[in-house]
Structure formats: C-alpha cells, structure tokens
Protein backbone atom coordinates (compact mmCIF):
# COMPACT_ATOMS: atom_id res chain seq x y z
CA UNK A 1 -13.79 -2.51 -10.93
CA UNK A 2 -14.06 -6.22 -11.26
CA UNK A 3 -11.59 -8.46 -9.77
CA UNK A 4 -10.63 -11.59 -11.56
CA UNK A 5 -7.79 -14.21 -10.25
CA UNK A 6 -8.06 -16.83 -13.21
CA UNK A 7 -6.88 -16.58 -16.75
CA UNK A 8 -9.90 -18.12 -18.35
CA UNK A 9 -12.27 -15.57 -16.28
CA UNK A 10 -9.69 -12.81 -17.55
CA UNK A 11 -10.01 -13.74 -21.09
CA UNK A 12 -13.91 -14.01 -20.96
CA UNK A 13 -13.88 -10.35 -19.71
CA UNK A 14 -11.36 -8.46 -21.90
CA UNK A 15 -12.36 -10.36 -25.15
CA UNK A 16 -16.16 -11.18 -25.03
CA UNK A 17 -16.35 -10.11 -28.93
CA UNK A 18 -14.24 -9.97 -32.08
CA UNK A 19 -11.92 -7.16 -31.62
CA UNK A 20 -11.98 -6.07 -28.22
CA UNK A 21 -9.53 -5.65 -26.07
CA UNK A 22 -7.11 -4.02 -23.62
CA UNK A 23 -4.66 -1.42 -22.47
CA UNK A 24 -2.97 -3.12 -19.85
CA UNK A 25 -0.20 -2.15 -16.99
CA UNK A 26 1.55 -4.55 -14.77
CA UNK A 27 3.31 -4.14 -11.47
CA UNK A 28 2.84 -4.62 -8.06
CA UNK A 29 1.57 -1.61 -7.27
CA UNK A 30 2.00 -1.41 -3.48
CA UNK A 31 0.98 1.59 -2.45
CA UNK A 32 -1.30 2.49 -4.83
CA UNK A 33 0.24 5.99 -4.52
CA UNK A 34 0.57 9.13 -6.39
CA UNK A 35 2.69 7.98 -9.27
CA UNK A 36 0.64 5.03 -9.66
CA UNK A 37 -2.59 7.02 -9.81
CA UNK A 38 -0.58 8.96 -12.95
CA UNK A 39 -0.10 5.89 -14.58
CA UNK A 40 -3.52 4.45 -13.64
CA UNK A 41 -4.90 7.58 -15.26
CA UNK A 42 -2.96 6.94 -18.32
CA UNK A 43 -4.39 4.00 -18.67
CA UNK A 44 -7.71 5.07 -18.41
CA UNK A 45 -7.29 8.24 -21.16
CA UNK A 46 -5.91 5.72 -23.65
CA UNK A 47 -8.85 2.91 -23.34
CA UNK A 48 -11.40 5.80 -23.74
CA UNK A 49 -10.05 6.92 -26.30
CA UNK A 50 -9.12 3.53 -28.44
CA UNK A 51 -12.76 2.07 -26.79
CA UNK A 52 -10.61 -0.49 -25.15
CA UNK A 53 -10.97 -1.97 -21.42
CA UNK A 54 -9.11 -0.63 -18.99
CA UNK A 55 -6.83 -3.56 -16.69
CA UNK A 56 -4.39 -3.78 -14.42
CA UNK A 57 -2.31 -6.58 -13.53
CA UNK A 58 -1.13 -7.52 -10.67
CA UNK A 59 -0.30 -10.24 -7.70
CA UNK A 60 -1.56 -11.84 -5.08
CA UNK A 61 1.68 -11.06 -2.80
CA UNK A 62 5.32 -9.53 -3.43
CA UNK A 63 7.16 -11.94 -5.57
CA UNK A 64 10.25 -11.08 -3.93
CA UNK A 65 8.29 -13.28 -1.11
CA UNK A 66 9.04 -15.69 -3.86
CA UNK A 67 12.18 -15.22 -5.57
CA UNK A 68 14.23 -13.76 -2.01
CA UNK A 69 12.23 -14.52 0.50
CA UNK A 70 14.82 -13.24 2.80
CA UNK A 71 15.05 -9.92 1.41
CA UNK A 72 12.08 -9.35 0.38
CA UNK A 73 10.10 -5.35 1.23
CA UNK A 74 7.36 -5.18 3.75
CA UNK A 75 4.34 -4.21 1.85
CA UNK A 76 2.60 -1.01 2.28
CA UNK A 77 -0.49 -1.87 1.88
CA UNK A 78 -2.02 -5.19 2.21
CA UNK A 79 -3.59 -7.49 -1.06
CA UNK A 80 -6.94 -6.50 0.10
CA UNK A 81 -5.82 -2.86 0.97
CA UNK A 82 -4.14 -2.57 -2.46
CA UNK A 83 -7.65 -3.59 -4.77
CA UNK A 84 -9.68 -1.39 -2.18
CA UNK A 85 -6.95 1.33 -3.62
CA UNK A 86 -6.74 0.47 -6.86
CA UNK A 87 -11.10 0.02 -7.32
CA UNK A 88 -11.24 3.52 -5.69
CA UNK A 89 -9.46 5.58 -8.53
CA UNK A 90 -12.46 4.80 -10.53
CA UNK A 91 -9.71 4.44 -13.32
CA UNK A 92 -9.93 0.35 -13.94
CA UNK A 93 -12.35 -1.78 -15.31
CA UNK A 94 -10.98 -4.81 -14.09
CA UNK A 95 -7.87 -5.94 -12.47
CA UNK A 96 -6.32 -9.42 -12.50
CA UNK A 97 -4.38 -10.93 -9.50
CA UNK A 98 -2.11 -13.15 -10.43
CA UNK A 99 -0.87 -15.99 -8.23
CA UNK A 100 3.00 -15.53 -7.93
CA UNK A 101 3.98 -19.06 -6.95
CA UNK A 102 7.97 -21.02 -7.53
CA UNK A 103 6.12 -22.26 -10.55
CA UNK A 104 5.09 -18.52 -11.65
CA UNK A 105 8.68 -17.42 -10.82
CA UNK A 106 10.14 -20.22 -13.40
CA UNK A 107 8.10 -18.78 -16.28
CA UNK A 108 9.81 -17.14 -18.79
CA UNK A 109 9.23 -13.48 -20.32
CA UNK A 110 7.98 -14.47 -23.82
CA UNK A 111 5.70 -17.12 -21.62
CA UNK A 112 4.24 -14.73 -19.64
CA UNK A 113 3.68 -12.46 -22.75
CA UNK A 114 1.73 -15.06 -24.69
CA UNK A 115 -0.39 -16.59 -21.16
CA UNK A 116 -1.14 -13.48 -19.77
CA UNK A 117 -0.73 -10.57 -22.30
CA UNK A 118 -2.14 -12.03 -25.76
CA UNK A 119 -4.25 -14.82 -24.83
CA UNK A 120 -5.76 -13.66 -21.54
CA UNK A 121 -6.11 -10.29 -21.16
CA UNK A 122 -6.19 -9.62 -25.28
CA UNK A 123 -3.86 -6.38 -25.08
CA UNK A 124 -3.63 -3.83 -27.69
CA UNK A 125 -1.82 -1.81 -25.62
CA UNK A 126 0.94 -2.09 -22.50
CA UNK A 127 1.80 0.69 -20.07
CA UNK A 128 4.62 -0.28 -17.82
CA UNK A 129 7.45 1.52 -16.28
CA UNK A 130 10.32 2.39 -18.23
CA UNK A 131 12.42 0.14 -15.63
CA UNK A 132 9.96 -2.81 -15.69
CA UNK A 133 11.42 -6.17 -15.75
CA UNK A 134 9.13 -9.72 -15.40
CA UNK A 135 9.98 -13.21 -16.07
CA UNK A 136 12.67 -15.64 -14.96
CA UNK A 137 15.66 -13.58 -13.90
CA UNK A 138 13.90 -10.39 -14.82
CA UNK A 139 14.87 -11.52 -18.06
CA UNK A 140 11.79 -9.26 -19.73
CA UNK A 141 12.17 -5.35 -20.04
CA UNK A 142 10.56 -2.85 -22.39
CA UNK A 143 12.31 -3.54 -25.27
CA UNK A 144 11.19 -7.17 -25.02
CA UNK A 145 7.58 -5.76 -24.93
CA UNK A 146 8.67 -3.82 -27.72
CA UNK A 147 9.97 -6.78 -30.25
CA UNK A 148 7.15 -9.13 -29.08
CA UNK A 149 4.30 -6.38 -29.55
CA UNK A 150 5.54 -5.90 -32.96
CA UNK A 151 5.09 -9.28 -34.03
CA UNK A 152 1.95 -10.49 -31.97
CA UNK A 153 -0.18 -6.74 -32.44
CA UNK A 154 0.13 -4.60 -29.45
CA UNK A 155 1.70 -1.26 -28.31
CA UNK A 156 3.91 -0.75 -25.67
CA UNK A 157 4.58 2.69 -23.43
CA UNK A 158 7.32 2.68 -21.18
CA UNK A 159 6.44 5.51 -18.46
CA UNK A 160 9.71 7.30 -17.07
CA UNK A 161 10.65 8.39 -13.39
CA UNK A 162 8.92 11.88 -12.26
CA UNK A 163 9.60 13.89 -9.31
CA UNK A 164 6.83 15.51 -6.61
CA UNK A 165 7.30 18.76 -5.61
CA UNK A 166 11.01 19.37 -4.24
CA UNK A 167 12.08 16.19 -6.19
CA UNK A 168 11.44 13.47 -4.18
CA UNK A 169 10.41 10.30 -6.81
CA UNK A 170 7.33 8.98 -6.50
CA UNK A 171 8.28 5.74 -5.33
CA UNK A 172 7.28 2.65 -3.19
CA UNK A 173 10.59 2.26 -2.40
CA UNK A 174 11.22 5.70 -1.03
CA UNK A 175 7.98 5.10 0.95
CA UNK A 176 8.90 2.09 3.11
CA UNK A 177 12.19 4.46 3.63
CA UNK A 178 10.34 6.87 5.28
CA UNK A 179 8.04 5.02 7.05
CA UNK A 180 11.50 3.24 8.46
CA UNK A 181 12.63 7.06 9.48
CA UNK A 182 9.26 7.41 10.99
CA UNK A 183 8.29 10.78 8.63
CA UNK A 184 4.52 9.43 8.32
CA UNK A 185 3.90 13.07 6.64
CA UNK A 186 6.43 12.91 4.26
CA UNK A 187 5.16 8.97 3.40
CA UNK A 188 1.63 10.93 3.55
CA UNK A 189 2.72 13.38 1.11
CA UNK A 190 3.88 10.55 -1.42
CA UNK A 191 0.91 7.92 -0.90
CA UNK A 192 -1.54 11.03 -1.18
CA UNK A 193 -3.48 9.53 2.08
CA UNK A 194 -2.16 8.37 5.42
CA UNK A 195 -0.53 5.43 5.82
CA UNK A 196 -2.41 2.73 7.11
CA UNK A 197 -2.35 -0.45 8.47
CA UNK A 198 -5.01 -3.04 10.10
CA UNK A 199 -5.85 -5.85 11.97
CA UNK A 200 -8.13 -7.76 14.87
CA UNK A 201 -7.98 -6.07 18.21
CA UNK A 202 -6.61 -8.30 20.43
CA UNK A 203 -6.30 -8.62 24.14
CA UNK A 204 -3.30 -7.14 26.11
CA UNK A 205 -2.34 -7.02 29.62
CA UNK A 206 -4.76 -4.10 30.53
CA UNK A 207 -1.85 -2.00 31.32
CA UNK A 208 -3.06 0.95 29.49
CA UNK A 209 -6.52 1.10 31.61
CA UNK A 210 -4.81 0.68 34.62
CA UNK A 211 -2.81 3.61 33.79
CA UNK A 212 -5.89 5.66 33.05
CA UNK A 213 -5.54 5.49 29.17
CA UNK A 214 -6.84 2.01 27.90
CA UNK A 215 -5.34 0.86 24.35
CA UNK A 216 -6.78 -1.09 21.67
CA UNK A 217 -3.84 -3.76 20.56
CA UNK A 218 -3.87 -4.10 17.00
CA UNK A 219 -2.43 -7.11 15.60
CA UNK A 220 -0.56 -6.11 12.16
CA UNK A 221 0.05 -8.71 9.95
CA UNK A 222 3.80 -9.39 10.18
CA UNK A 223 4.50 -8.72 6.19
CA UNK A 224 3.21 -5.32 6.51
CA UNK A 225 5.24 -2.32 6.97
CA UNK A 226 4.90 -0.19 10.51
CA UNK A 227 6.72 3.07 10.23
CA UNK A 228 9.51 3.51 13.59
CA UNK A 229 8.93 3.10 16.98
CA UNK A 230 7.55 5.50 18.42
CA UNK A 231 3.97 8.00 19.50
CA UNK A 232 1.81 9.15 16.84
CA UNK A 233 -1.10 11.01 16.30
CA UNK A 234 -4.04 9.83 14.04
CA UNK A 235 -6.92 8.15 13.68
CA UNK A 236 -8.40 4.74 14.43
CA UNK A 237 -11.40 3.02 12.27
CA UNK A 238 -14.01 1.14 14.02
CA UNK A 239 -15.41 -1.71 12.25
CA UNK A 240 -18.66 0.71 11.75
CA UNK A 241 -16.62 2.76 9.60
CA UNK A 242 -16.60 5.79 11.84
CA UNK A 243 -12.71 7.27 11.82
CA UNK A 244 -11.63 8.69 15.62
CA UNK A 245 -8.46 10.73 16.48
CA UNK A 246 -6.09 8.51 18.48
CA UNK A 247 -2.85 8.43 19.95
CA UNK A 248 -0.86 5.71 18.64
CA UNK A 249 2.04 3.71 20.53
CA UNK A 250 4.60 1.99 18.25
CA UNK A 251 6.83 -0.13 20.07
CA UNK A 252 8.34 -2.23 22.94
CA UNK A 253 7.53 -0.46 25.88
CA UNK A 254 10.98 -0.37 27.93
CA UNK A 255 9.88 1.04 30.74
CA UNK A 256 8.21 -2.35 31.63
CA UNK A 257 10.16 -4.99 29.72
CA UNK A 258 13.69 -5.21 28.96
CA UNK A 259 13.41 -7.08 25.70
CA UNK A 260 10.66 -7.48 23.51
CA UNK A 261 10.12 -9.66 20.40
CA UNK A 262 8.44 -7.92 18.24
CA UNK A 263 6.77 -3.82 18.51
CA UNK A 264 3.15 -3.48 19.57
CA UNK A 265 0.88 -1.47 18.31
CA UNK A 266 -1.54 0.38 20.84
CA UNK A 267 -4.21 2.50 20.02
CA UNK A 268 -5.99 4.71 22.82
CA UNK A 269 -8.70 6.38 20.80
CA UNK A 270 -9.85 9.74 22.50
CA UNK A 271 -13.07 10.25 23.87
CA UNK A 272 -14.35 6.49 23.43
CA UNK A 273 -15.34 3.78 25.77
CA UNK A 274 -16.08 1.13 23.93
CA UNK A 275 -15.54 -2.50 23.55
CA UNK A 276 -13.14 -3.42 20.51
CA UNK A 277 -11.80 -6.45 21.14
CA UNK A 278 -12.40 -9.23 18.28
CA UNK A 279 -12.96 -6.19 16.05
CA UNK A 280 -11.08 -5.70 12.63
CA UNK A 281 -9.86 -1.97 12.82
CA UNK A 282 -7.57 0.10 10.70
CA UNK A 283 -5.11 2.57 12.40
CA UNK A 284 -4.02 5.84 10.45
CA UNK A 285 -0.85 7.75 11.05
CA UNK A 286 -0.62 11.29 10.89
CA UNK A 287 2.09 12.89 12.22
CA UNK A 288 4.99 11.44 14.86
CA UNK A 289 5.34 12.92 18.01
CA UNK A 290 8.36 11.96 19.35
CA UNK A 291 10.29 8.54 19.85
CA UNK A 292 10.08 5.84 21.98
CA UNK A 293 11.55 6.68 25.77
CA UNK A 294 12.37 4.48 28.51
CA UNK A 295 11.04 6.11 31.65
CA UNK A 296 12.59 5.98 35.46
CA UNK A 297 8.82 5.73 36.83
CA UNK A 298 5.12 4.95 36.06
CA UNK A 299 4.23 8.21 37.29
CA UNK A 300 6.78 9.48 34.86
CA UNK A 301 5.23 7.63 31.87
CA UNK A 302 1.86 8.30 32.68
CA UNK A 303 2.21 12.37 32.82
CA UNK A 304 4.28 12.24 28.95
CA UNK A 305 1.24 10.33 28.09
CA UNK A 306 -1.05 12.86 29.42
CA UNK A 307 0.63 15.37 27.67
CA UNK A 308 1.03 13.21 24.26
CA UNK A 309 -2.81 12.71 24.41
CA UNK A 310 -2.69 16.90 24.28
CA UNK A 311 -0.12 17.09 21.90
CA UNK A 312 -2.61 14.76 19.74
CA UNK A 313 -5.61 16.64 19.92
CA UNK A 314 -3.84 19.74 18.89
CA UNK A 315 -2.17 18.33 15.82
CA UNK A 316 -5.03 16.51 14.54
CA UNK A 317 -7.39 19.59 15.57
CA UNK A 318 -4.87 21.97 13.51
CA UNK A 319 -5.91 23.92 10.34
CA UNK A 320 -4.66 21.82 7.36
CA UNK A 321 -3.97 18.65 9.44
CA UNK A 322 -5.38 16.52 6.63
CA UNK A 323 -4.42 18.26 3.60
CA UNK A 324 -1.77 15.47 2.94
CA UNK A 325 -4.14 13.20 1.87
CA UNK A 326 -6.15 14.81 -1.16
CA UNK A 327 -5.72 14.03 -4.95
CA UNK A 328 -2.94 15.65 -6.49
CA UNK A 329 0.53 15.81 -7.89
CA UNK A 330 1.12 14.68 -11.72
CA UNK A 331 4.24 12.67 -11.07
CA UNK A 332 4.52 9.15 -12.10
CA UNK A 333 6.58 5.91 -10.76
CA UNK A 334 7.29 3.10 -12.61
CA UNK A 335 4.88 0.07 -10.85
CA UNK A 336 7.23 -2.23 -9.29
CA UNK A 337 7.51 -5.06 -11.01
C-alpha cells in the first residue's frame, strides 16, 4: 500500500492514463477493526473486478480535534498505528491522508467532492457508510454523493450497520466504550486483535524493582485511548519485535500517592532483565484482572502482585488465550466520518 498526503501525488497515482481510476471509501477509520476490514474488502472485490485502484481516504488526526476540540474521542489507534492497520489487510493500493486543518473544516461538501473525489483521486466508484456525513456542518451525506455522482460520473454505495455475533455493532464507538469499562476481550473481540497502545519507555521512580517486580513506564500519547484503571495481562513488544507476556498496571497507584494527575502505565514483562529505557515499545492487553486497589501495606501490595504475576501466566498460558485476535466475522461499520 502506498501512502500519499498531497493531492497532486494522489492524482498522479490514481489517474496515470486515460481512463483509470478509483473505488474509493472515506472515513476515519480508527480502529481499523472488523467492520472496517468488511468494507475494506468491498472495496477491494469491486476494483478487481472494474480493473480500478483500490484507495482509501483518510486523515491525519480526528477532525473532531478540529471541529470540538473539547469533545472530541480518544483514538484507538494512533495515525501511524492506523496505516500499519490499514497496509496490513493487503486490501488497498494506496491510501491518502488528508490534513484536517480549520481551513479543511470550512470546506464545503460539493468542494470536497470536486478537490478530492473527481480531480484527485479520479473515482468511479464511492463506498461509504450509509450514515456518512463530510463537509462544513456535515452538510454532505449519501444522497449528496448520490446527486453529484450522477452528474460528474461515479457510483456511490452506502454500506449499512451489521451486527457480530450476539449483536453487538461493529463500531469504533462501541470500542472506546469498552475499553472505558475495561472489557479489553470484548474490545478484542470487535478490533479482531488486542488493543494496543505505544510509546518511549521512560524513567520512573524505581519503585517497582525495589519491590522485586521492576516496570517498564510507557509513556502513551495523551490522545490515545487506555482502557480503565486497573491490572492486566498481556504482552509487551520490544523494539526488536519480539512480543513477551506481561503484567500490565493501569493507573494511579493509591497506595503511595493520594492524588495523581494523570494514570501510568507500567509494564513488568515476565522473565526479562533487560534495559528498556529510551526504547519505543507497544503494550497489548489481553484480559483484565481485577481493578485498581488501595492497599493498607507494602507487604500487602507486593503479595497481590505476586499473585497477579500468577494469575498472568495462567491466562496468557491458557488454551485459546489468543483466539480473539484472528480474521473473522463478516459484519460491517460505517467508517466514521
């Protein structure tokens, strides 16, 4: 998949001779989970079979960040997460990242049509949830598509709402609601991986060695979403690539401060000694353990950890413990728009 982030570039690859051109979808695709693998695969059936390029596009943050900054989601995965995801389906031949800026948010539906749709990325063809709105004041939907595609020579498909298995939508939306309950399987279930996050391992206060289980800090990037406080088990990749079960602490450690800003997120990856500090890493939940507890002793703390350490190595060592994250399910969510 080739990644493109200006219109001229997008043109020059979606229309490099008379006639050719595009299915395109649009959304933000955060996530990159189940239902968007449906549509993705959609996508991909229909440019085979018209001999069209396959594209997807999509932006360079949330434009809520843009157009509420104060309510805007807390993204699942991060820009360079999401194109890792999205390259990985094998289902694109190119995606184009927009830059979602005040100016971008001013621009009109029928102006983002004829920029973007027609002149850049030459489409014969748009796929786009059934719910999809773009433009100023979402003032673009599918029947918009619809009138303009009739008069400027492409198709639209608007792709309804389907359920997973016990009817649960496919949906970012219903993700980051889990992940705020702290179900990382159910999120697991939806995303069809584990969730993860990443960042540099930073340096602490030691506490963890002291107590006889040394952490790796992660620093998370403050716009992506952490499920609840609370001990996990999963898995923790080096910068080497090599994946390591781990015992993950979400949170603000009460037992030693009263108040804390903001959670931290420590890592104590079993059976490693190793220095990680300065190291990129990326931290995978699997399953929760229990939640955060404020505990009358250090002696008190350090036996639950002792026995959450256990608990970890027995979930993650547990037939089926990664079954979550293969391929499956032939739901479909609208991409957020």
């Amino acid at each position: 998949m080739r990644v493109v982030e200006d219109l001229s570039e997008l043109a020059g690859a979606t229309r490099p001779g008379e006639g050719v051109g595009a299915v395109v979808t649009i959304g933000v695709y955060d996530g990159v989970h189940r239902g968007h693998h449906a549509v993705l695969r959609l996508v991909r059936e229909l440019a085979d079979a018209r001999g069209l390029q396959a594209v997807c596009v999509t932006f360079d943050r949330h434009p809520a960040e843009v157009v509420r900054p104060d309510s805007a989601p807390k993204l699942i995965t991060s820009p360079e997460q999401k194109l890792e995801l999205l390259a990985a389906t094998g289902f694109l031949d190119l995606c184009f990242v927009l830059h979602f800026d005040e100016a971008r948010s001013r621009e009109t539906a029928e102006e983002f049509v004829h920029e973007v749709l027609v002149d850049a990325a030459g489409a014969r063809l748009v796929v786009v949830g059934s719910d999809f709105h773009f433009g100023r004041s979402r003032g673009g939907d599918v029947a918009l598509l619809q009138r303009m595609g009739a008069e400027l020579g492409f198709e639209v498909i608007g792709v309804g709402l389907e359920a997973a298995a016990g009817g649960t939508i496919y949906s970012s939306t219903r993700i980051r609601e889990l992940l705020a309950e702290g179900d990382v399987a159910a999120a697991a279930a939806l995303l069809g991986r584990p969730h993860e996050v990443g960042g540099r391992v930073e340096e602490g206060d030691r506490r963890g060695r002291e107590l006889g289980f040394p952490t790796a800090n992660v620093a998370v990037p403050a716009r992506v979403c952490l499920p609840a406080d609370g001990i996990y088990a999963g898995t923790f990749v080096t910068a080497d690539g090599i994946e390591r079960p781990t015992a993950i602490s979400l949170g603000r450690r009460p037992t030693f401060y009263e108040q804390a800003d903001a959670s931290l997120l420590e890592a104590h990856v079993l059976d490693f000694d190793g220095d990680l500090y300065g190291q990129e890493a990326k931290v995978r939940f699997r399953s929760r353990l229990r939640g955060e507890v404020r505990f009358e002793s250090v002696d008190a703390l350090v036996g639950q950890i002792a026995l959450d350490v256990e608990q970890t190595r027995r979930v993650l060592s547990a037939p089926g413990s990664g079954d979550e994250t293969a391929e499956g399910g032939g739901g479909s969510e609208a991409p957020e728009g």
